[in-house]
PDB file of N, CA and C in Angstrom:
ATOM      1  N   UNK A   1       8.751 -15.881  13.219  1.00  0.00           N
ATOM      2  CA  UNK A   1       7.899 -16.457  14.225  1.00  0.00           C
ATOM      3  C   UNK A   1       7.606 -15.452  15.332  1.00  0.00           C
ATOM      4  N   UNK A   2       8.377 -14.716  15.592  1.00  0.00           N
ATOM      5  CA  UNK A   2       8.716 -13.506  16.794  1.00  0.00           C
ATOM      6  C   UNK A   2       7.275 -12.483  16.139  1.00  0.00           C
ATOM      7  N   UNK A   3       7.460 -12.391  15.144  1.00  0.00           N
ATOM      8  CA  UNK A   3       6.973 -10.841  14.823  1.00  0.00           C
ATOM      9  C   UNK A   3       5.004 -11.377  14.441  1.00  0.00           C
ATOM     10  N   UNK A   4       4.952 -13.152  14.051  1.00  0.00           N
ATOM     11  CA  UNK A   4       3.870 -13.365  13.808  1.00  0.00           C
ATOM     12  C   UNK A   4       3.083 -13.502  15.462  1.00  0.00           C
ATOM     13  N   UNK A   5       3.945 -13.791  16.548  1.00  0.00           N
ATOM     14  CA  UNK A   5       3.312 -13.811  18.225  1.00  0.00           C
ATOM     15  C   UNK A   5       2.961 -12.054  18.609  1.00  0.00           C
ATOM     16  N   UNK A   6       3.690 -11.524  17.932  1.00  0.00           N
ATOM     17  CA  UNK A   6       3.798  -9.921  18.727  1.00  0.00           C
ATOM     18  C   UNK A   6       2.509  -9.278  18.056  1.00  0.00           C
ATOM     19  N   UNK A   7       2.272  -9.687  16.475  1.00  0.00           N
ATOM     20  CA  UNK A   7       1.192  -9.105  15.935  1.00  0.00           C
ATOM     21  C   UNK A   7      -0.420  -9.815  16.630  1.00  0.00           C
ATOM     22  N   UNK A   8      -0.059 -11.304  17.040  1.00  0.00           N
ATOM     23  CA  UNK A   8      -1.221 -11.603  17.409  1.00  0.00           C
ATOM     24  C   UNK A   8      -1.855 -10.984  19.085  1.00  0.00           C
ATOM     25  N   UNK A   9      -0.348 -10.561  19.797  1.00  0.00           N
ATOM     26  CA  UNK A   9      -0.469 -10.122  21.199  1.00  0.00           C
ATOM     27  C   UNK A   9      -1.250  -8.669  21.231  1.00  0.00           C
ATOM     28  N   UNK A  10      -0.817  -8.109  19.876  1.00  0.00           N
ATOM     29  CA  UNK A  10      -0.999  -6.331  20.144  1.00  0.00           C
ATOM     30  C   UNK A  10      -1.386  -6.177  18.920  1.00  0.00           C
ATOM     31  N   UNK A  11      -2.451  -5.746  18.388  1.00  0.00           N
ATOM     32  CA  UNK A  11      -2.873  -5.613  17.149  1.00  0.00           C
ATOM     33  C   UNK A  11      -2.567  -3.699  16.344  1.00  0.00           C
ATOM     34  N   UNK A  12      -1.336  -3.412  16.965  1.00  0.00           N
ATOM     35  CA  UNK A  12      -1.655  -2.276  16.183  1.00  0.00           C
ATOM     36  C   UNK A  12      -0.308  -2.391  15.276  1.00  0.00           C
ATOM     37  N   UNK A  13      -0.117  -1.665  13.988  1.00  0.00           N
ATOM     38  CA  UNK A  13       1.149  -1.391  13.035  1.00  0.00           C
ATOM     39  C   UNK A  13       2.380  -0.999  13.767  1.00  0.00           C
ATOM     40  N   UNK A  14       3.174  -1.727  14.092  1.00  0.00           N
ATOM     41  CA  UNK A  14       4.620  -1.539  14.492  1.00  0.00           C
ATOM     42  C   UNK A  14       5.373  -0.283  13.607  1.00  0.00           C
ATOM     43  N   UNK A  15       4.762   0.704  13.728  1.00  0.00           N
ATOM     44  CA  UNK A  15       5.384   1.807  12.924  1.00  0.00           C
ATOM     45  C   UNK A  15       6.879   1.916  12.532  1.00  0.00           C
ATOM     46  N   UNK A  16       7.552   1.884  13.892  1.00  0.00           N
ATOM     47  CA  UNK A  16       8.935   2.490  13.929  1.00  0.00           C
ATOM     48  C   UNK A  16       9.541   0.850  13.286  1.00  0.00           C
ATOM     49  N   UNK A  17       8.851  -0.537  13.095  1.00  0.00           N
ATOM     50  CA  UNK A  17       9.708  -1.558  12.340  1.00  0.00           C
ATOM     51  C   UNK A  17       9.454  -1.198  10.954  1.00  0.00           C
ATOM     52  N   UNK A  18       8.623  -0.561  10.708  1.00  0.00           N
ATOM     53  CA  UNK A  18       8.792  -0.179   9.158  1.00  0.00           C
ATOM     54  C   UNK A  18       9.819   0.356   8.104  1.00  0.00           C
ATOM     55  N   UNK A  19      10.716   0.259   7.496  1.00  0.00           N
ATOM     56  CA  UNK A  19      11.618   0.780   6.808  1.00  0.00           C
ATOM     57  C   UNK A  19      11.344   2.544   6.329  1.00  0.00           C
ATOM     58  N   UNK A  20      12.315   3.290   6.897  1.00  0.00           N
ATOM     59  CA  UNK A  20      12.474   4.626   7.444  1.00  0.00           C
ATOM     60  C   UNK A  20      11.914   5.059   6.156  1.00  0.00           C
ATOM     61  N   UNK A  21      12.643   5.058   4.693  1.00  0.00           N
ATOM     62  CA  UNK A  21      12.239   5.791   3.472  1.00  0.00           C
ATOM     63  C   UNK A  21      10.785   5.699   3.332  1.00  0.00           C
ATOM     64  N   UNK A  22       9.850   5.520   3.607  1.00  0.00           N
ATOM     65  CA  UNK A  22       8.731   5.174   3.635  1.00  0.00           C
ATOM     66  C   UNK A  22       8.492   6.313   4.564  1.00  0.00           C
ATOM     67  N   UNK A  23       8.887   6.817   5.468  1.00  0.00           N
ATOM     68  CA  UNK A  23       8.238   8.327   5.544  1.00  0.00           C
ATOM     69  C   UNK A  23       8.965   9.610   5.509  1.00  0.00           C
ATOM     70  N   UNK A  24       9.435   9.768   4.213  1.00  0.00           N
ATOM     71  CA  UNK A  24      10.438  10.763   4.031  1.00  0.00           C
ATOM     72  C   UNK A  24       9.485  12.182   3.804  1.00  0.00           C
ATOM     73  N   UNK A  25       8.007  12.257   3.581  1.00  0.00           N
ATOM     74  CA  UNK A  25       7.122  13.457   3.434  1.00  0.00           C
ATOM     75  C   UNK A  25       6.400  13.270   4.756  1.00  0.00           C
ATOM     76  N   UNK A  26       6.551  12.434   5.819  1.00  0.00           N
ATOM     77  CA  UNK A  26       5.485  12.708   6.719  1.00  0.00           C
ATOM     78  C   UNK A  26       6.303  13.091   8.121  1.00  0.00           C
ATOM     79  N   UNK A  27       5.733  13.006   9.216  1.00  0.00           N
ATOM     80  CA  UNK A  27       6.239  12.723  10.508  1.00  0.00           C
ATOM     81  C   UNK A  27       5.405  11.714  10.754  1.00  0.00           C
ATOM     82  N   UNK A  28       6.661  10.659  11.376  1.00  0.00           N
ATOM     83  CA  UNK A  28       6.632   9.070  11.977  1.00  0.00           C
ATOM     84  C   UNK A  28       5.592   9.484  13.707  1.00  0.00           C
ATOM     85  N   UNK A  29       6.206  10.273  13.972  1.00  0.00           N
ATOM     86  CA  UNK A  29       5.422  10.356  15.310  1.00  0.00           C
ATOM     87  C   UNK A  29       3.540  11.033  14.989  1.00  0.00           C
ATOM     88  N   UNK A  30       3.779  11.742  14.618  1.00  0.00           N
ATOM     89  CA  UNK A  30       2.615  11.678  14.499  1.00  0.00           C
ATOM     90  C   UNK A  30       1.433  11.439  13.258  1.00  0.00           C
ATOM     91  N   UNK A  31       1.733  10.636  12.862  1.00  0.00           N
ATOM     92  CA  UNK A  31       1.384   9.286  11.481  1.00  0.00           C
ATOM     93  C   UNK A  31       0.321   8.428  12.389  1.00  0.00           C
ATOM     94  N   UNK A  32      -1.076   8.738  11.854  1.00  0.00           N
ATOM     95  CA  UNK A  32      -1.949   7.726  12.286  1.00  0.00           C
ATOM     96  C   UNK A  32      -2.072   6.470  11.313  1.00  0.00           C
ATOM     97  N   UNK A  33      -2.257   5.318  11.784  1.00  0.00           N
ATOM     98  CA  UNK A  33      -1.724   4.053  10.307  1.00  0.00           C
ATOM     99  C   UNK A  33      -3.707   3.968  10.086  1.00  0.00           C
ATOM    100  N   UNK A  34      -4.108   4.350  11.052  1.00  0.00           N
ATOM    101  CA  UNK A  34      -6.204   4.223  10.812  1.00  0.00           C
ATOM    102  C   UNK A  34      -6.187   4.884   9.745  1.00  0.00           C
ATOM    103  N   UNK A  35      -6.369   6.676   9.961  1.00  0.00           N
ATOM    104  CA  UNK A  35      -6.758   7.492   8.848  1.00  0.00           C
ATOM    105  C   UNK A  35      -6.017   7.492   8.287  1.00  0.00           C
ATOM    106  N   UNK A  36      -4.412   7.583   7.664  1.00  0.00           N
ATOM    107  CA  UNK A  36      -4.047   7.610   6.784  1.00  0.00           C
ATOM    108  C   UNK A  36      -3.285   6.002   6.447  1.00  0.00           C
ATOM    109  N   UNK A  37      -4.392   5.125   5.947  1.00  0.00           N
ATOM    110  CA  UNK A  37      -3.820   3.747   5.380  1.00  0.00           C
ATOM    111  C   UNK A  37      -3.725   3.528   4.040  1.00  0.00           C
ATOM    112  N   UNK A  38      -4.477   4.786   3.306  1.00  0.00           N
ATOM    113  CA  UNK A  38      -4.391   4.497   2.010  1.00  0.00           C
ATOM    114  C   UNK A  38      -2.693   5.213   1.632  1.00  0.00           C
ATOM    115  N   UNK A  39      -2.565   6.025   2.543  1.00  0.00           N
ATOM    116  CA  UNK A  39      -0.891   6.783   2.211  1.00  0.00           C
ATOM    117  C   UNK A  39      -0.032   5.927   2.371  1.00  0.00           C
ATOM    118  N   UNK A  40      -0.318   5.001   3.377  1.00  0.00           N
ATOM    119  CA  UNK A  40       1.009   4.405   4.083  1.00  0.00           C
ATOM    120  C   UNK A  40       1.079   3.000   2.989  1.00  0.00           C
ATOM    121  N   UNK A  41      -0.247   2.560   2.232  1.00  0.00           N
ATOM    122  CA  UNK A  41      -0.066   1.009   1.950  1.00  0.00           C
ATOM    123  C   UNK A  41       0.472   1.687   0.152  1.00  0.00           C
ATOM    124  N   UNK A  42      -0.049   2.566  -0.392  1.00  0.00           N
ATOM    125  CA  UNK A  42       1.089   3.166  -1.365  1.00  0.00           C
ATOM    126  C   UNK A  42       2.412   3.536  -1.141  1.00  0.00           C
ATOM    127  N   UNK A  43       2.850   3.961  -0.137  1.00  0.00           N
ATOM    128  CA  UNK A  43       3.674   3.701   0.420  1.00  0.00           C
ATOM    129  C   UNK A  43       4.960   2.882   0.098  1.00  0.00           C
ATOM    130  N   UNK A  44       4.149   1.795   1.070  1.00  0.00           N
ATOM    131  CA  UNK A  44       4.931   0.269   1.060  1.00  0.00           C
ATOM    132  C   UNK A  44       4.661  -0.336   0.116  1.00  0.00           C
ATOM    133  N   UNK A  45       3.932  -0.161  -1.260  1.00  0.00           N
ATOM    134  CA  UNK A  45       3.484  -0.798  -2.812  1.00  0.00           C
ATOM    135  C   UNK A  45       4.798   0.130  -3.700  1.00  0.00           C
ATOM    136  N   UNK A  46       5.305   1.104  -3.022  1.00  0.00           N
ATOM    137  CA  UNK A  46       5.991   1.850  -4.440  1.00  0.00           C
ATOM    138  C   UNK A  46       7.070   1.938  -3.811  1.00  0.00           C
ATOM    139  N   UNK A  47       7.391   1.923  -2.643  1.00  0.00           N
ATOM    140  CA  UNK A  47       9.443   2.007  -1.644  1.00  0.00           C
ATOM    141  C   UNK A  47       9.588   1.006  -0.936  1.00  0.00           C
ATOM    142  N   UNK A  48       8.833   0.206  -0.312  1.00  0.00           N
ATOM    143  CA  UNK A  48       9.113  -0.073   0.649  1.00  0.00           C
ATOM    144  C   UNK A  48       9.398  -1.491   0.443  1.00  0.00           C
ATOM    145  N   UNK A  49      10.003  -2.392   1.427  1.00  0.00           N
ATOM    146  CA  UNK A  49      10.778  -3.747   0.958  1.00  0.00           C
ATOM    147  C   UNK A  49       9.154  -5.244   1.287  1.00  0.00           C
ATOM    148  N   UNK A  50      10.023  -6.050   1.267  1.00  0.00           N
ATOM    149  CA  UNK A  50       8.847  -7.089   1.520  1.00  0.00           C
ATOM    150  C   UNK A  50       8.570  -7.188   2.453  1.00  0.00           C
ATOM    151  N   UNK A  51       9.307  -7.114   3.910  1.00  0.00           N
ATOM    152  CA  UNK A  51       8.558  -6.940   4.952  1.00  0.00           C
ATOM    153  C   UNK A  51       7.899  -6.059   5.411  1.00  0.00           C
ATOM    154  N   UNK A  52       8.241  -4.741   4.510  1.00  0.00           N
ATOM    155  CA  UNK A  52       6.826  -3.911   5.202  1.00  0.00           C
ATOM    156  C   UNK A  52       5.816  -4.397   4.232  1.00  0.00           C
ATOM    157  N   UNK A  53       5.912  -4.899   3.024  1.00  0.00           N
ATOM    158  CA  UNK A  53       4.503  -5.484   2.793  1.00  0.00           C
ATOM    159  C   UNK A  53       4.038  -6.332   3.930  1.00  0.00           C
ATOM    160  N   UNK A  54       5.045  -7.011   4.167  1.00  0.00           N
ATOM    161  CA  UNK A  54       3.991  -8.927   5.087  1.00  0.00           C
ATOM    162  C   UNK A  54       3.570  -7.959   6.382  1.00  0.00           C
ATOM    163  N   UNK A  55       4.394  -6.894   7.179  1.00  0.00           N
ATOM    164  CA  UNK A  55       3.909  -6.236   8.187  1.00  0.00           C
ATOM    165  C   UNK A  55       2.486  -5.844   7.667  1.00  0.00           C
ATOM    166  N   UNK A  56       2.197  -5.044   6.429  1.00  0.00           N
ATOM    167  CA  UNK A  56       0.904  -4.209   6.322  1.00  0.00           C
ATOM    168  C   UNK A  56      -0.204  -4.830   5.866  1.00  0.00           C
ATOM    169  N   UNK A  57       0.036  -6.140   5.187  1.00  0.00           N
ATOM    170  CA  UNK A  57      -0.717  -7.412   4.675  1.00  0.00           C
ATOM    171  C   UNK A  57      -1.294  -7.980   6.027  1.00  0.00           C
ATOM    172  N   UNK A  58      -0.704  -8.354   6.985  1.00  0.00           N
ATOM    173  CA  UNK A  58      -0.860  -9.124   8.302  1.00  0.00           C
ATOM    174  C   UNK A  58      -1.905  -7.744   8.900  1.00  0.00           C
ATOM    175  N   UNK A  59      -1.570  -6.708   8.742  1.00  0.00           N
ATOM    176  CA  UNK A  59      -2.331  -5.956   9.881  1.00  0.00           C
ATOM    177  C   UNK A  59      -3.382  -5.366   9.150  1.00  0.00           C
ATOM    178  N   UNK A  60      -3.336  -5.029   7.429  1.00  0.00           N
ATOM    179  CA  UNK A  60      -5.087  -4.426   6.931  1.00  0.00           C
ATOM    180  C   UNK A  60      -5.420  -5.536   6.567  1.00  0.00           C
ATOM    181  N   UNK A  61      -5.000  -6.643   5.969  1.00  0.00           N
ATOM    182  CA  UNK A  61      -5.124  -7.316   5.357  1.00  0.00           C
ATOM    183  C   UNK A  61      -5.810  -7.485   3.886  1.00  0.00           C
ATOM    184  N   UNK A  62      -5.887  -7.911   3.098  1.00  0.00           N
ATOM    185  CA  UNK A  62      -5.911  -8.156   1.472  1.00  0.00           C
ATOM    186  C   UNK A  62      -7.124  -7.416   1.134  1.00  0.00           C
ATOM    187  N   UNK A  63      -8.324  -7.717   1.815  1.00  0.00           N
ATOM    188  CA  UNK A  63      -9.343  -6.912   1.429  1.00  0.00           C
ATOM    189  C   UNK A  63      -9.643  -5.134   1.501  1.00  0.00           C
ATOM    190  N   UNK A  64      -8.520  -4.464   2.335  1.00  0.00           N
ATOM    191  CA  UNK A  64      -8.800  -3.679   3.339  1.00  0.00           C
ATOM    192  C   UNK A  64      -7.798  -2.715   1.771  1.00  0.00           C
ATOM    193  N   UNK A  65      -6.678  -3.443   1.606  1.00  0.00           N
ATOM    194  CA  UNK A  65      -5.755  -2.801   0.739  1.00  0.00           C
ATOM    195  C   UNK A  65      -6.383  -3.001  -0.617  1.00  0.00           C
ATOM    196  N   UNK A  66      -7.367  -3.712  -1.077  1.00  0.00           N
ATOM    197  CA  UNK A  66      -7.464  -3.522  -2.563  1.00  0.00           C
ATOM    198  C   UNK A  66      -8.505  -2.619  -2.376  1.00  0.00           C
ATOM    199  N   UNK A  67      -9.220  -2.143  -1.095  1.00  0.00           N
ATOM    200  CA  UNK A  67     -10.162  -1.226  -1.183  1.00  0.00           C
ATOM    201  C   UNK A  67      -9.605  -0.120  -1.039  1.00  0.00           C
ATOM    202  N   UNK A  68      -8.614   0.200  -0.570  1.00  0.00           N
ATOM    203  CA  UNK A  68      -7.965   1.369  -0.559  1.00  0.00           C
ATOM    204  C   UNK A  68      -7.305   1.901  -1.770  1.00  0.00           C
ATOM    205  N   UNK A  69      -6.704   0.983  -2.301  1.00  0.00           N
ATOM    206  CA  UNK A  69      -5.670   1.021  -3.670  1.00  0.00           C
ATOM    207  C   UNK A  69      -6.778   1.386  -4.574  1.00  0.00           C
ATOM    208  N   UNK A  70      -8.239   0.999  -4.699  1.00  0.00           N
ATOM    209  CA  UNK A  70      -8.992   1.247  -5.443  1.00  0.00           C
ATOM    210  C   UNK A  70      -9.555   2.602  -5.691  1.00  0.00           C
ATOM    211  N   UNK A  71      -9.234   3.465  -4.801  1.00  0.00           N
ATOM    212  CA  UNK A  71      -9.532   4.683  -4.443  1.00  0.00           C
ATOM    213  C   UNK A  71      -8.047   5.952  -4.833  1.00  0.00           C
ATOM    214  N   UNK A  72      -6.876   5.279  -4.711  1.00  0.00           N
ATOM    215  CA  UNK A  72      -6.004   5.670  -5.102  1.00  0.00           C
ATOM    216  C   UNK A  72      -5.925   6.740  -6.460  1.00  0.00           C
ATOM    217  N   UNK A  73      -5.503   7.928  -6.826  1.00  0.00           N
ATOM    218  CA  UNK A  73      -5.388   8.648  -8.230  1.00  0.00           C
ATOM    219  C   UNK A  73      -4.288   8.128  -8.735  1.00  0.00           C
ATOM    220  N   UNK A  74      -3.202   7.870  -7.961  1.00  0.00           N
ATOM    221  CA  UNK A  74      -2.275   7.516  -8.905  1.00  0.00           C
ATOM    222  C   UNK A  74      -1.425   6.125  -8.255  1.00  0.00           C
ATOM    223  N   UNK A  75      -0.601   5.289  -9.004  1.00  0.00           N
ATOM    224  CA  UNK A  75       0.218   4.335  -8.413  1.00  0.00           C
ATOM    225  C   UNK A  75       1.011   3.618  -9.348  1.00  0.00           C
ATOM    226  N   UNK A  76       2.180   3.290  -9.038  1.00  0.00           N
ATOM    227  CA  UNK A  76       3.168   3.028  -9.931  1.00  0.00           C
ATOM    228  C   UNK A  76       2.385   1.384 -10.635  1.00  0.00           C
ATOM    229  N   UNK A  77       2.464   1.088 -11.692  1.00  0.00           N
ATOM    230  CA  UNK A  77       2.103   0.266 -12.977  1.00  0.00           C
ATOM    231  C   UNK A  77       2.520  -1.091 -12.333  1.00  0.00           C
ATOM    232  N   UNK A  78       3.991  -1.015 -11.672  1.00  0.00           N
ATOM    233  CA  UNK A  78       4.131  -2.568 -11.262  1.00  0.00           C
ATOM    234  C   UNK A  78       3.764  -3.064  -9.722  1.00  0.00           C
ATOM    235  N   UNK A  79       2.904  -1.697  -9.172  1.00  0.00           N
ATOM    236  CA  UNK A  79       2.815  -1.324  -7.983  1.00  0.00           C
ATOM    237  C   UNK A  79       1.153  -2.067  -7.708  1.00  0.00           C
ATOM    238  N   UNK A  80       0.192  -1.637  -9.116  1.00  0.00           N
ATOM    239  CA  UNK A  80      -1.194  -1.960  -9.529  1.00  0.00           C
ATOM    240  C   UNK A  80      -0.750  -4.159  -9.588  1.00  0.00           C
ATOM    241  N   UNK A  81      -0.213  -4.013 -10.930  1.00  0.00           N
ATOM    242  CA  UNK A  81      -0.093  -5.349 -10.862  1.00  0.00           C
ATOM    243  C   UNK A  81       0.249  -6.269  -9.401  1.00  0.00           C
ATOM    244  N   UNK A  82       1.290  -6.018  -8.943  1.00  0.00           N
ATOM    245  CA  UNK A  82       1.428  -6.874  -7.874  1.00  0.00           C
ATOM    246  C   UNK A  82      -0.009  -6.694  -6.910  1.00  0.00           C
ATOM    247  N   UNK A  83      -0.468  -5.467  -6.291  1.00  0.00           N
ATOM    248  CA  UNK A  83      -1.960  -5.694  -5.427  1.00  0.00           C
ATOM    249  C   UNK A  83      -3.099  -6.425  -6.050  1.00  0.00           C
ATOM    250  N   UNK A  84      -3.380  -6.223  -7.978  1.00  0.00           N
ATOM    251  CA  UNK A  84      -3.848  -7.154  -8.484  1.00  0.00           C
ATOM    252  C   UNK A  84      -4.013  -8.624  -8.238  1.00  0.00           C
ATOM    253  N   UNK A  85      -2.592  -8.835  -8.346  1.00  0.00           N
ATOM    254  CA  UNK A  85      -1.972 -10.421  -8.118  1.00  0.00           C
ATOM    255  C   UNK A  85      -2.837 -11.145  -7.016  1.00  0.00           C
ATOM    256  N   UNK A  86      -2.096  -9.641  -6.173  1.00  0.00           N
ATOM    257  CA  UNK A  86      -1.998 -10.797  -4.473  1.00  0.00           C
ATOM    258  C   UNK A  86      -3.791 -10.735  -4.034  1.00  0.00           C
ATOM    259  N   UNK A  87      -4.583  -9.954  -4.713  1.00  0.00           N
ATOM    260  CA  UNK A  87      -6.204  -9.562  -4.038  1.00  0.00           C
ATOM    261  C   UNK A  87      -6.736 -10.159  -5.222  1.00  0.00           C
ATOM    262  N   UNK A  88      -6.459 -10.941  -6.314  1.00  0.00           N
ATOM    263  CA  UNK A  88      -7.342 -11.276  -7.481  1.00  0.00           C
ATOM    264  C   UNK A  88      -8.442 -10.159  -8.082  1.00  0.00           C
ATOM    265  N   UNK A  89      -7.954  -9.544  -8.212  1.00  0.00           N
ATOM    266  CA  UNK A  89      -8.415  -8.137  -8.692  1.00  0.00           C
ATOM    267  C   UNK A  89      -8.271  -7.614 -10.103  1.00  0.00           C
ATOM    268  N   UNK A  90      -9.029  -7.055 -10.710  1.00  0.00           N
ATOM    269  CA  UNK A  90      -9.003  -6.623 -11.856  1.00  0.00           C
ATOM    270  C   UNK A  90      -8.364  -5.544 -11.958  1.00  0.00           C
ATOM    271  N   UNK A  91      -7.277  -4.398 -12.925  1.00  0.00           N
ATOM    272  CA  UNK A  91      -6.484  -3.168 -13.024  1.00  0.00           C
ATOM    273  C   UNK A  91      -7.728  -2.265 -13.338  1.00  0.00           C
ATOM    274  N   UNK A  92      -8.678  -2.906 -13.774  1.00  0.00           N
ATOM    275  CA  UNK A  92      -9.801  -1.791 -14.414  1.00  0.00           C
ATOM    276  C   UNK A  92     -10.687  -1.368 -13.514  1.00  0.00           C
ATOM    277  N   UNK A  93     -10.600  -2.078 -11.905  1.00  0.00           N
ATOM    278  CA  UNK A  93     -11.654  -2.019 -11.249  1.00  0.00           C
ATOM    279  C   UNK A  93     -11.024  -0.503 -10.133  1.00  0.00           C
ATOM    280  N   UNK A  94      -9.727  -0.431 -10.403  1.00  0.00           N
ATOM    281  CA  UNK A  94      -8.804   0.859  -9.366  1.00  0.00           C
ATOM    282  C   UNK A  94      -8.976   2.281 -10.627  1.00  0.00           C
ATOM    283  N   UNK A  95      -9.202   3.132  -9.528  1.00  0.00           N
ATOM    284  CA  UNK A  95      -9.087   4.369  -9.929  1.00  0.00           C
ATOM    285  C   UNK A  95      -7.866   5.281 -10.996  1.00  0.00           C
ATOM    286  N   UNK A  96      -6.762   4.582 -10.748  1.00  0.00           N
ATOM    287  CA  UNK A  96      -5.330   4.995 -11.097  1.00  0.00           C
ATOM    288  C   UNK A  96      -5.295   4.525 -12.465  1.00  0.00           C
ATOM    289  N   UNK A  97      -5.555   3.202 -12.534  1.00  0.00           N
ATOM    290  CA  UNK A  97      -5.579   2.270 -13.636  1.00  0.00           C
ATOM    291  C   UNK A  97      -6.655   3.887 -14.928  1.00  0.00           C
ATOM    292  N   UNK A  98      -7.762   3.883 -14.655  1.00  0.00           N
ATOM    293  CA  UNK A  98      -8.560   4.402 -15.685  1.00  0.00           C
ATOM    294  C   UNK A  98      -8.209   5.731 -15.484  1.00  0.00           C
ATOM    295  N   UNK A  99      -8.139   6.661 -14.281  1.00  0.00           N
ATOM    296  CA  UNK A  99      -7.461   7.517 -14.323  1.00  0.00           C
ATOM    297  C   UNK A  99      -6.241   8.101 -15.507  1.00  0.00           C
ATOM    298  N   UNK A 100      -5.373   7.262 -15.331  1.00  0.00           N
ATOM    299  CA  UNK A 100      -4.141   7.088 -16.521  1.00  0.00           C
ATOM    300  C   UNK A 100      -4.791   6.780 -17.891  1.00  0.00           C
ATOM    301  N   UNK A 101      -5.511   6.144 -17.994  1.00  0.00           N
ATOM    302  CA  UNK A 101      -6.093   5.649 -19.651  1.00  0.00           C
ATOM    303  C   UNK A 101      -6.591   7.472 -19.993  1.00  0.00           C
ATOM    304  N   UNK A 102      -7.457   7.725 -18.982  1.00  0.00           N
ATOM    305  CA  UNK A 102      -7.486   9.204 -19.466  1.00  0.00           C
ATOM    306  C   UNK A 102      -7.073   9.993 -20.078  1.00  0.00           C
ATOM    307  N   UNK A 103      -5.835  10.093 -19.561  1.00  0.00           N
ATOM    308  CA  UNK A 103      -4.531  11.141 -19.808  1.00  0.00           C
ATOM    309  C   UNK A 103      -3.200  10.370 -20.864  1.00  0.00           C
ATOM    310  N   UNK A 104      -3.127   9.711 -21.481  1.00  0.00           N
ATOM    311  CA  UNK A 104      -2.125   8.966 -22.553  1.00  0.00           C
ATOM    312  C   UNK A 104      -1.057  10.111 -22.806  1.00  0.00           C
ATOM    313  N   UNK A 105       0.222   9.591 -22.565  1.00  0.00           N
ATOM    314  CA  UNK A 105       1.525  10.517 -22.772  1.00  0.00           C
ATOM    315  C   UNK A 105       1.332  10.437 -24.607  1.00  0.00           C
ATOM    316  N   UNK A 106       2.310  11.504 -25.254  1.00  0.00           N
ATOM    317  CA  UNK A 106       2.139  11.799 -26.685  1.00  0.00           C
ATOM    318  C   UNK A 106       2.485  10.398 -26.932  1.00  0.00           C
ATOM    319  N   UNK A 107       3.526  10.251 -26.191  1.00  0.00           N
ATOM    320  CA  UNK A 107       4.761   8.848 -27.304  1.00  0.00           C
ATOM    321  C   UNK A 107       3.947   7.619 -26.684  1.00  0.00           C
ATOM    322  N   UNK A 108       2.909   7.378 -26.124  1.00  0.00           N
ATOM    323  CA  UNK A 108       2.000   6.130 -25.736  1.00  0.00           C
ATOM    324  C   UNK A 108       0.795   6.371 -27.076  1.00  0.00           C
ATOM    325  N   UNK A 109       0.636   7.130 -27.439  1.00  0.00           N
ATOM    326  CA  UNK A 109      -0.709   7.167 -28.332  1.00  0.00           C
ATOM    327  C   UNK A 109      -0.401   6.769 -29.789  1.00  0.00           C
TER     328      UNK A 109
END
């Protein structure tokens, strides 16, 4: 209830509540969540726990992330399905998805 009043008071990404492993290649301080949202919401789709999803869901919200994810080269398989799920989205309509059909490992063919 706390964190749904604070998001409606101040609309920007509570960075530092985000779970730390989630920026083990960047710097936290100077991490813009604007320009780089497609880094941060792969991110929180492939490490990060459920509340940094509901944090990053609440603040791009559903449309904002399947447009981003769609643009994505690569993303973990159960990472596609779940943004699928939650945006009613097709796997064929993201970049990663056909990307990968591309390239088939030996022992997949």
């Amino acid at each position: 209830m706390a964190y749904t009043l604070f998001m409606a008071m101040d609309k920007r990404l509570p960075i530092e509540n985000l779970s730390p492993v989630l920026f083990w290649d960047i710097d936290r301080d100077q991490f813009d969540p604007e320009k780089n949202s497609a880094q941060l919401i792969q991110h929180v789709l492939e490490c990060g726990e459920l509340d940094d999803w509901r944090m990053v869901r609440d603040y791009y919200g559903l449309d904002r992330i399947a447009t981003d994810c769609k643009g994505l080269r690569s993303l973990a398989p159960e990472a596609l399905s779940f943004v699928c799920a939650m945006t009613g989205t097709r796997k064929e309509d993201y970049r990663c998805y056909n990307f990968r059909q591309s390239f088939p490992t030996l022992w997949n063919s």
